[in-house]
N, C-alpha and C. Protein backbone atom coordinates (compact mmCIF):
# COMPACT_ATOMS: atom_id res chain seq x y z
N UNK A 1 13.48 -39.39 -103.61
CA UNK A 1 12.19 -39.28 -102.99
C UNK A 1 11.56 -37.92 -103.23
N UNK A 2 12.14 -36.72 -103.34
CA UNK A 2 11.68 -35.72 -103.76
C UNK A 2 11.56 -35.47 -104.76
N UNK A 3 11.99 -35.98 -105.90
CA UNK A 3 11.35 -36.25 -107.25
C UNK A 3 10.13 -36.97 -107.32
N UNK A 4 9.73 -37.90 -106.54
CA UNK A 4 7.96 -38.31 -106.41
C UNK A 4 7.38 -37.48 -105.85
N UNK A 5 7.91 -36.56 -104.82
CA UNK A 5 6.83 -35.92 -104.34
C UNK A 5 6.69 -35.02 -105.21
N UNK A 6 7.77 -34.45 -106.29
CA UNK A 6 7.06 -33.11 -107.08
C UNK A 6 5.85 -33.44 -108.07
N UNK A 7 6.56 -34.48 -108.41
CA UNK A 7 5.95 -35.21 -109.61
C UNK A 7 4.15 -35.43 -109.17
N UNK A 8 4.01 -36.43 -107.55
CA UNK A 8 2.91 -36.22 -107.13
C UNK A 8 2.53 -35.17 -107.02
N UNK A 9 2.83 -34.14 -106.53
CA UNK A 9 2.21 -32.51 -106.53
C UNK A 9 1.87 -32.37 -107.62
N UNK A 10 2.48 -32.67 -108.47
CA UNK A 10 2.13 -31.52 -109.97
C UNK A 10 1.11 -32.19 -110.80
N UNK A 11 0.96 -34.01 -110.27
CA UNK A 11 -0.39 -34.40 -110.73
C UNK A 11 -1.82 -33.83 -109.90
N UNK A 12 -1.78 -33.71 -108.12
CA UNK A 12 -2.48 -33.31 -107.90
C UNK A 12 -3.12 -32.03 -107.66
N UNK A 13 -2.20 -30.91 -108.52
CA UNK A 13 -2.29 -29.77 -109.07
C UNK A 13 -3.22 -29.87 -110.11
N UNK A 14 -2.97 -30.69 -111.43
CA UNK A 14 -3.53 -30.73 -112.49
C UNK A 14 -4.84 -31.10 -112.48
N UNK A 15 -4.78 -32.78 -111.77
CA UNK A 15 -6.64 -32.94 -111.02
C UNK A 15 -7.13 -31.89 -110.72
N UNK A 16 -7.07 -31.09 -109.86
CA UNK A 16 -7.34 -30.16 -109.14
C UNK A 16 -8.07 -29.05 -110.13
N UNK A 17 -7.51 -28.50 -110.79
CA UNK A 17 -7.52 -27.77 -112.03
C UNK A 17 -8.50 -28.04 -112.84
N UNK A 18 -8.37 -29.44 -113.27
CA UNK A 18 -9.00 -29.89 -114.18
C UNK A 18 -10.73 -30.21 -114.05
N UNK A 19 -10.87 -30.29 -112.17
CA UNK A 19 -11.75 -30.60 -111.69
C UNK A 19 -12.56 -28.89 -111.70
N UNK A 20 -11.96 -28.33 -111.51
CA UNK A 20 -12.48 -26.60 -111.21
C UNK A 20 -12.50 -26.20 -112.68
N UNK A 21 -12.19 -26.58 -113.30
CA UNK A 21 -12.59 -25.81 -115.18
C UNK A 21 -13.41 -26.67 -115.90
N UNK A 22 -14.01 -27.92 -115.41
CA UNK A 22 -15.22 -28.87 -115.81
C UNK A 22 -16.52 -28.36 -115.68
N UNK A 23 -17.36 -28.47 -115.98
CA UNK A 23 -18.93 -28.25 -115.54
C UNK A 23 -19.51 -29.53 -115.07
N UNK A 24 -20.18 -28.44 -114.23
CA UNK A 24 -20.91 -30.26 -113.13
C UNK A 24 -22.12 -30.07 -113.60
N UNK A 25 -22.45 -29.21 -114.61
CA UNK A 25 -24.15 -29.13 -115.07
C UNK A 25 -24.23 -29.71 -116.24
N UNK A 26 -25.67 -30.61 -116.25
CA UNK A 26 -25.56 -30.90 -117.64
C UNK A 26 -26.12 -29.89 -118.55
N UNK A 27 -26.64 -29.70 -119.32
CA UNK A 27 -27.56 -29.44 -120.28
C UNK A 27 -29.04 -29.42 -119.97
N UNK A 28 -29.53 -28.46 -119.66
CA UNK A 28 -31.49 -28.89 -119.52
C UNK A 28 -32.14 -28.88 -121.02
N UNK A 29 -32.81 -29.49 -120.82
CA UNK A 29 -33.49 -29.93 -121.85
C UNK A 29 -35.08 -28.53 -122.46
N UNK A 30 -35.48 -28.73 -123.15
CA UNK A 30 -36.46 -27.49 -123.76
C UNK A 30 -38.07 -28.55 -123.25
N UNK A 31 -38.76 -27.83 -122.48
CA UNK A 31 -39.93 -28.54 -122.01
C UNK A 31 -40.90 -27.96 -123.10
N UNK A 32 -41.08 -27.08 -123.59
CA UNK A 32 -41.94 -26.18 -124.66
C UNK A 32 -41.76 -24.98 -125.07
N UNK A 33 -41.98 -24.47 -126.30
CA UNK A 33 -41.68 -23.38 -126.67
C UNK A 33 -42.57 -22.03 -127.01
N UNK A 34 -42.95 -21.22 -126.94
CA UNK A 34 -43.87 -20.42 -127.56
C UNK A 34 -43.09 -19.29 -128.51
N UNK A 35 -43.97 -19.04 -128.89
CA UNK A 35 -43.35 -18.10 -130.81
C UNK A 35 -44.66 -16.38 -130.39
N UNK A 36 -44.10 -15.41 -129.71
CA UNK A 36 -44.86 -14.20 -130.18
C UNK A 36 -44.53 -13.28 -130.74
N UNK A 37 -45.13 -12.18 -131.48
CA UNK A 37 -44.83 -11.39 -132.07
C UNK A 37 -46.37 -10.33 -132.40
N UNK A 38 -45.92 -9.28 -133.34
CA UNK A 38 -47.27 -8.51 -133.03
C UNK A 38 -47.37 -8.71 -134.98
N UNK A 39 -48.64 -8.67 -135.09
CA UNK A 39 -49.08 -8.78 -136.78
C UNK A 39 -48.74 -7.67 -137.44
N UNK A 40 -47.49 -7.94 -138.60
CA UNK A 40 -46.97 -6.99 -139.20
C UNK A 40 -48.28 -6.39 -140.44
N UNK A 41 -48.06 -5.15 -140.65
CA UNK A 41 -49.00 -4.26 -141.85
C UNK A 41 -48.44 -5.12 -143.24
N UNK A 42 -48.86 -4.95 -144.33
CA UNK A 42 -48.89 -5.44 -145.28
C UNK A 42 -48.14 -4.27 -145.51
N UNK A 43 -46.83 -4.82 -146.15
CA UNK A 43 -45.39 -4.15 -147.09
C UNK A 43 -44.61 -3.49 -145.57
N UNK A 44 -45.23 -4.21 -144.28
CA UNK A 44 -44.17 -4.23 -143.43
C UNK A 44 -43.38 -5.45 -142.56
N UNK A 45 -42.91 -5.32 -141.50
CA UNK A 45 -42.05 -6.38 -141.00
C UNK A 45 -42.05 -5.99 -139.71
N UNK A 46 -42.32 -7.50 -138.79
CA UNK A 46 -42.39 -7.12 -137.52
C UNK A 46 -41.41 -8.55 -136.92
N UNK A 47 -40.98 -8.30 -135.82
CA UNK A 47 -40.00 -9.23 -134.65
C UNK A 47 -40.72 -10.55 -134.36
N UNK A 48 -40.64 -11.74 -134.80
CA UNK A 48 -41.12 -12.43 -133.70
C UNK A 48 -39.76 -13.28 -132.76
N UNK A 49 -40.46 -13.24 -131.52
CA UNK A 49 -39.17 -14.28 -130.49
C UNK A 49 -40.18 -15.36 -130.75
N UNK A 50 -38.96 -16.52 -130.13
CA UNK A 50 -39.20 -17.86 -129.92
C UNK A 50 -38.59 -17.79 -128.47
N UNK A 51 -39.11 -18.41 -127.13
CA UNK A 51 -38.46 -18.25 -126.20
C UNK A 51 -38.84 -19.73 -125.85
N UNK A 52 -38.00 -20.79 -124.84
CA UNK A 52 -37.91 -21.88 -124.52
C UNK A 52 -38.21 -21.72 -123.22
N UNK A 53 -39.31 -22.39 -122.63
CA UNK A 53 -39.06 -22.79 -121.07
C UNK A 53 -38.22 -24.45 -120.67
N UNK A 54 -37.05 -24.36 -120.14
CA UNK A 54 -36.20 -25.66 -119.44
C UNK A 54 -37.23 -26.21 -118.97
N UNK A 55 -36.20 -27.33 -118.97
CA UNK A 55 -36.67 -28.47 -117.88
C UNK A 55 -36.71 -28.02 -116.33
N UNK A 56 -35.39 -26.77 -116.09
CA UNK A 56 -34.85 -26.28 -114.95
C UNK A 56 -35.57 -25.22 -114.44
N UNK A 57 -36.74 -25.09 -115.16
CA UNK A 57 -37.71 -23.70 -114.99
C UNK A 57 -37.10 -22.64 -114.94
N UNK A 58 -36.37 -22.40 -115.80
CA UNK A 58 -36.25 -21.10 -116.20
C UNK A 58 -36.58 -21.14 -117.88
N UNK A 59 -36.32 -19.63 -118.50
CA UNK A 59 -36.58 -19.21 -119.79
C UNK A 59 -35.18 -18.94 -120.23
N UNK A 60 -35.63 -18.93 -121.90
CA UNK A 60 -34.63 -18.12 -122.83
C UNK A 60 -34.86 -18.24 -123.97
N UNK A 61 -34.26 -17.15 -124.36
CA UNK A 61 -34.81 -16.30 -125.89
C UNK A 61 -33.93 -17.35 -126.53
N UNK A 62 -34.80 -17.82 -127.42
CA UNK A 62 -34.06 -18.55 -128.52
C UNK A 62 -34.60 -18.05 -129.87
N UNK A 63 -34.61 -17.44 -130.51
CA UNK A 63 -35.14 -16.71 -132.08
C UNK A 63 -33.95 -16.97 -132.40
N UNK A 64 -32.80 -16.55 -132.02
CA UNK A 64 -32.07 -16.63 -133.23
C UNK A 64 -31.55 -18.17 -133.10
N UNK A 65 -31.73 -18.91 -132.69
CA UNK A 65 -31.16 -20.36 -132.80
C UNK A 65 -32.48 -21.35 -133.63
N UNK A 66 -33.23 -20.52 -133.82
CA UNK A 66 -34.84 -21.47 -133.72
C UNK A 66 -35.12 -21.35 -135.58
N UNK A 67 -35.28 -22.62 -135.73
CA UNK A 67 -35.66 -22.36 -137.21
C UNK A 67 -37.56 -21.97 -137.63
N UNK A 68 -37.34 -21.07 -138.88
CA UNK A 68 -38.46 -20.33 -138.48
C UNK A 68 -39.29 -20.94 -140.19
N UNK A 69 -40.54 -20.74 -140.07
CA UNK A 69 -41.17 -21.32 -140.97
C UNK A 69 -42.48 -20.68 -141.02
N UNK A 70 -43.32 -20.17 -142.49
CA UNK A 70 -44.88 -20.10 -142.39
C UNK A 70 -45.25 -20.85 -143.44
N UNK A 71 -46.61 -20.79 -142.88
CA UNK A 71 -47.77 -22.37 -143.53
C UNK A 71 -47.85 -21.34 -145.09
N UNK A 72 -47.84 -19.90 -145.23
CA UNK A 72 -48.19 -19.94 -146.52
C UNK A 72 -47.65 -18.24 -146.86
N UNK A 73 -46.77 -18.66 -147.81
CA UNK A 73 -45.22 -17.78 -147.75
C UNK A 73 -45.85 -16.37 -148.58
N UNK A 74 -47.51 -16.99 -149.74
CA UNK A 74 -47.85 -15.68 -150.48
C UNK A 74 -48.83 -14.50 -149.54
N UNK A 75 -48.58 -14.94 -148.19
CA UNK A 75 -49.62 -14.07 -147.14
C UNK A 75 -48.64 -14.09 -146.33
N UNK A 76 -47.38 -14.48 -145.77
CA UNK A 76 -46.19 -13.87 -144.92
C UNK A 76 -45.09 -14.83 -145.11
N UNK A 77 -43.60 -14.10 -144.71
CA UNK A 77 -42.08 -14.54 -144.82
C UNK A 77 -41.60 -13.99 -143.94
N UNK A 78 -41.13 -15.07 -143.36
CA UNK A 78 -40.18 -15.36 -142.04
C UNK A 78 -39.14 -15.14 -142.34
N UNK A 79 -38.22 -14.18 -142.02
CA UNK A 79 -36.34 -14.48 -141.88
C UNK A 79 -35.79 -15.56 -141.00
N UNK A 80 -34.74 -16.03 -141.53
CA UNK A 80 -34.12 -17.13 -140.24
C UNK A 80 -34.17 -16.21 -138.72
N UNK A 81 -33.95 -15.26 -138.94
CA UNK A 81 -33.73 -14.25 -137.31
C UNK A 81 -35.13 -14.41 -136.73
N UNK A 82 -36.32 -14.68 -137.74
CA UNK A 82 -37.56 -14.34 -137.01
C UNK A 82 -38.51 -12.97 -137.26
N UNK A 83 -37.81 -12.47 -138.46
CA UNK A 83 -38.76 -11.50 -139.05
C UNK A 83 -39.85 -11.75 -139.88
N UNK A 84 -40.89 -11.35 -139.89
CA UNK A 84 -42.18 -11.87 -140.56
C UNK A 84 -42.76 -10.85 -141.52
N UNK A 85 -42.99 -11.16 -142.41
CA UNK A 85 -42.87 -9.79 -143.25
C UNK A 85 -44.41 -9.79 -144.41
N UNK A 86 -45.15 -8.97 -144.07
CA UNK A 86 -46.34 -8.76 -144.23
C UNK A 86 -46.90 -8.38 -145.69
N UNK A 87 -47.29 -9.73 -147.08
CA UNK A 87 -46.82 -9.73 -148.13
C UNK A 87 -48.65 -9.67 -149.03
N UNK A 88 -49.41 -10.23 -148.22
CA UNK A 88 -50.96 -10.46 -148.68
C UNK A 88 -52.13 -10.57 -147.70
N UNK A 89 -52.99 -9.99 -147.49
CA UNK A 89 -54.37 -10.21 -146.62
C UNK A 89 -54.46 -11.83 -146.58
N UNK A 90 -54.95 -12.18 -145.28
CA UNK A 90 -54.84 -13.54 -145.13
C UNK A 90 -54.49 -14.02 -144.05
N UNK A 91 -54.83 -15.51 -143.72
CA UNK A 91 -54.26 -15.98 -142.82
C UNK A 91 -53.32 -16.87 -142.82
N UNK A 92 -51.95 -16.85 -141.70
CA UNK A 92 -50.93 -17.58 -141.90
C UNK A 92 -50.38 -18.31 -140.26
N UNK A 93 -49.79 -18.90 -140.26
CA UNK A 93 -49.10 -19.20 -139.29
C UNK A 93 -47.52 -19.68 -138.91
N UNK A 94 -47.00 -19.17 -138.19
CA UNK A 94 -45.72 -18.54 -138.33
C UNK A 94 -45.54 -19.81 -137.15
N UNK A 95 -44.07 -20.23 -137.34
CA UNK A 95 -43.53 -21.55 -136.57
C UNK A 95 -42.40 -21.39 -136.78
N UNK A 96 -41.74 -22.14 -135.66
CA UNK A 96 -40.67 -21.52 -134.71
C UNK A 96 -40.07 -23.44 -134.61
N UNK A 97 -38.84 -24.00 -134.36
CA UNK A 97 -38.54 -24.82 -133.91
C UNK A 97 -37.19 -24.79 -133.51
N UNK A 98 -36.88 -25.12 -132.33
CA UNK A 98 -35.95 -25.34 -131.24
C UNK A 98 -35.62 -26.39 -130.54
N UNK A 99 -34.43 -27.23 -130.97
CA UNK A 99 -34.16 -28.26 -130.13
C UNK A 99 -35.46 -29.66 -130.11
N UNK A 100 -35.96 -29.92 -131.29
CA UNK A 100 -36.87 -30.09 -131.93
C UNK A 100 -38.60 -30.28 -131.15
N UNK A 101 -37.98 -29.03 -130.82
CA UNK A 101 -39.42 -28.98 -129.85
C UNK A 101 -40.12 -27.79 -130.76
N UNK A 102 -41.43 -27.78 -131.30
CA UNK A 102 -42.05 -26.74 -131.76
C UNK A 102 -43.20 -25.89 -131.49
N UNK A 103 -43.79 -24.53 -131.63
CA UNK A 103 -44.38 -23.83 -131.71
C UNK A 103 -44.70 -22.96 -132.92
N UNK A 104 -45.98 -22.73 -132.92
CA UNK A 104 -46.71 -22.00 -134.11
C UNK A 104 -47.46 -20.74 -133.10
N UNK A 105 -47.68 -19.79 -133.93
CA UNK A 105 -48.75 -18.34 -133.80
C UNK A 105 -49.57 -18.09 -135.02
N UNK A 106 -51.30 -17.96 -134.59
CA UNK A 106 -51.76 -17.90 -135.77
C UNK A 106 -51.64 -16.85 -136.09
N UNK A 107 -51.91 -15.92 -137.35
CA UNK A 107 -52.16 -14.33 -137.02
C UNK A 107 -53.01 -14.60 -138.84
N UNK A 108 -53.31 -12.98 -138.58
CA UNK A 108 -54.40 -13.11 -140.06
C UNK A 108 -53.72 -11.38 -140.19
N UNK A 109 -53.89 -10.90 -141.28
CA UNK A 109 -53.26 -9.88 -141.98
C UNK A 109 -54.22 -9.51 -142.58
N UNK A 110 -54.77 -8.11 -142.69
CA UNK A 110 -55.80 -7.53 -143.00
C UNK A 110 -55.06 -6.37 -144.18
N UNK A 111 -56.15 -5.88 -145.14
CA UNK A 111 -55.49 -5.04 -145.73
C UNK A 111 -55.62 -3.66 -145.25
């Protein structure tokens, strides 16, 4: 009989355990994203974030998870990190996607 009871103990040890190192949260979901940054000089490079607002109302920086893209690569270039790099006078727009939710920033580049 005291061999069931260890045996029971040591399962409801493990439940126990197993229940306290689980997460009871799921995942929130990305409600929208916005993409800012400040307009880099021509033959320079400036930061842009991508930041996500949850479903859970809160924020977070997502640039480096966010794939980054511009409408026209001979007037600016995006790094995967989110660097934008200031190549011709012109206008471009710089886009950001996260969790396939997306955002764009227009900006225009002057010489």
């Amino acid at each position: 009989m005291q061999i069931n009871r260890t045996i029971l103990a040591i399962l409801c040890g493990a439940a126990l355990f197993a229940s306290a190192c689980s997460s009871s949260t799921s995942p929130t979901t990305v409600s929208s994203l916005t993409v800012t940054g400040a307009v880099p000089a021509l033959g320079a490079a400036s930061q842009f974030t991508a930041t996500a607002a949850m479903a859970d109302g809160t924020t977070q920086d997502v640039t480096a998870q966010s794939t980054w893209t511009t409408s026209n690569s001979g007037v600016a270039t995006v790094s995967p990190a989110g660097v934008v790099s200031g190549i011709a006078a012109g206008s471009v727009t710089v886009g950001a996607t996260y969790q396939s939710v997306s955002a764009t920033d227009a900006i225009v580049l002057v010489p």
